[in-house]
C-alpha atoms as a PDB file:
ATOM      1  CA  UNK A   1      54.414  80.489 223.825  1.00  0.00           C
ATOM      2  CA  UNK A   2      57.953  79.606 225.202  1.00  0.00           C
ATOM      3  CA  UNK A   3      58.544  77.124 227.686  1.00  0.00           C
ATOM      4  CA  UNK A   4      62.385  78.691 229.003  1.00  0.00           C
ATOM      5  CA  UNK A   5      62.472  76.423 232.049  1.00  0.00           C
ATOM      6  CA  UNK A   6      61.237  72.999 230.571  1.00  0.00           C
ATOM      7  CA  UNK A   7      63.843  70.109 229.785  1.00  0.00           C
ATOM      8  CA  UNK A   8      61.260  68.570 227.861  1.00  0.00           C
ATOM      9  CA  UNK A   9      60.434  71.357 225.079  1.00  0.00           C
ATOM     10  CA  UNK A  10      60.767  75.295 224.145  1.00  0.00           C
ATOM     11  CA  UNK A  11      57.350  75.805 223.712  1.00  0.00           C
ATOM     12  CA  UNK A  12      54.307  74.753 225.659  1.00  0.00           C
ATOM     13  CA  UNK A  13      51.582  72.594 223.782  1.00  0.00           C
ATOM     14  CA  UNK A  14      47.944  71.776 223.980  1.00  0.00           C
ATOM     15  CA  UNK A  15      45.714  68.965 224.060  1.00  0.00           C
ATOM     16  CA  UNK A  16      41.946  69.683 224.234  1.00  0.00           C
ATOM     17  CA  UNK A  17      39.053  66.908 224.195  1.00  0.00           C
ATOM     18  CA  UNK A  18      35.054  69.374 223.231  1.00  0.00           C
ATOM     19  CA  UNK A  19      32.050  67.076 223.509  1.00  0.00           C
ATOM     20  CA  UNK A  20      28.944  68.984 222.429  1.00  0.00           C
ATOM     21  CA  UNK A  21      25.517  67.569 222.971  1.00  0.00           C
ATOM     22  CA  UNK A  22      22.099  69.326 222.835  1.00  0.00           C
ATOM     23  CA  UNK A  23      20.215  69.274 225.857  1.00  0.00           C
ATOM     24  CA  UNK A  24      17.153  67.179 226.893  1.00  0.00           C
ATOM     25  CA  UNK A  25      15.637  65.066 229.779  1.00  0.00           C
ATOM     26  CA  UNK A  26      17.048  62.195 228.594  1.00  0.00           C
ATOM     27  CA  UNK A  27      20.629  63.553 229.194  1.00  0.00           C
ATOM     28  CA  UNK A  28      22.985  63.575 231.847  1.00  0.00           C
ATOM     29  CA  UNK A  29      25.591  65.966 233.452  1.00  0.00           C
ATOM     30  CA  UNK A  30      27.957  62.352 234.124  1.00  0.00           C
ATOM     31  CA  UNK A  31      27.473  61.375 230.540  1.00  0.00           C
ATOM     32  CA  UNK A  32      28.476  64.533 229.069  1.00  0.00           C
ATOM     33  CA  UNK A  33      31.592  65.021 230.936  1.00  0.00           C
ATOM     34  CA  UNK A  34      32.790  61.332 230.640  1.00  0.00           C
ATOM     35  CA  UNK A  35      32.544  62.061 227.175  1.00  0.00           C
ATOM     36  CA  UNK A  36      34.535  65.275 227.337  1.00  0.00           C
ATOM     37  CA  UNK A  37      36.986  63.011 229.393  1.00  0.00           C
ATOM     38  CA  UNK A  38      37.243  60.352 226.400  1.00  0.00           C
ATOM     39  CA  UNK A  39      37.768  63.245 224.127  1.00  0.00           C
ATOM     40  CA  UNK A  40      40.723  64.501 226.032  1.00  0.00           C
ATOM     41  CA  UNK A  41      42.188  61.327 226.581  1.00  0.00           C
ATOM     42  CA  UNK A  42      41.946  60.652 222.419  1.00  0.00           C
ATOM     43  CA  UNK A  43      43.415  64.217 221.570  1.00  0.00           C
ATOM     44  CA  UNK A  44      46.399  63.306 223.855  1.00  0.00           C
ATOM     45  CA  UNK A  45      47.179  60.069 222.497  1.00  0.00           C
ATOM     46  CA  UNK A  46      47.687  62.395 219.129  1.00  0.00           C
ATOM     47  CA  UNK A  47      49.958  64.627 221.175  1.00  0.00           C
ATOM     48  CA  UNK A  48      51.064  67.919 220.869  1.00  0.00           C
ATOM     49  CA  UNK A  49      48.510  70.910 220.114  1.00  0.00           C
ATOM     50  CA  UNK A  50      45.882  68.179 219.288  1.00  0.00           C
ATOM     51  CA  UNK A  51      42.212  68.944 219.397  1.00  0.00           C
ATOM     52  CA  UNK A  52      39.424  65.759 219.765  1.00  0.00           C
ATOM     53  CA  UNK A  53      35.576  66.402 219.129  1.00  0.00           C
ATOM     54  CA  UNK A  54      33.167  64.236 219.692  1.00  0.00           C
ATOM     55  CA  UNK A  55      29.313  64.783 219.677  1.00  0.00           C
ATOM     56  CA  UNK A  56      27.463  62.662 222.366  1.00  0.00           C
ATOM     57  CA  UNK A  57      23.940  61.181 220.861  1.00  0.00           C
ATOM     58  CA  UNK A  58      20.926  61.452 222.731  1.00  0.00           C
ATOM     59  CA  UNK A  59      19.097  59.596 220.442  1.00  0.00           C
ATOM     60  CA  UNK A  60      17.849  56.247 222.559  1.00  0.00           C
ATOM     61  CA  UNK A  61      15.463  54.136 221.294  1.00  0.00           C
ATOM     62  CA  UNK A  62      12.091  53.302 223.258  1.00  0.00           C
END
């Protein structure tokens, strides 16, 4: 997709963090966008059209 009025770059880029998790009662709506978050964050670090997945465990030990 062009970027004409950027004085960075001619084309506008992506970075996109996915955390997937499978729902239970042991899971929260805070955890599984703080992960998302993280993901983000770690697919812009890589910069430019960058995807990050992660998979939050819900696995806890009782």
């Amino acid at each position: 997709m062009p970027h004409l009025f950027s004085d960075v770059s001619d084309h506008v880029t992506i970075s996109l963090g996915v955390n997937t998790i499978i729902p239970s009662d042991e899971t929260s709506i805070d955890e599984f966008i703080s992960c998302a978050d993280k993901a983000l964050y770690k697919a812009k670090e890589k910069r430019n059209c960058a995807v990050f997945a992660m998979q939050q465990d819900t696995t806890k030990i009782v």
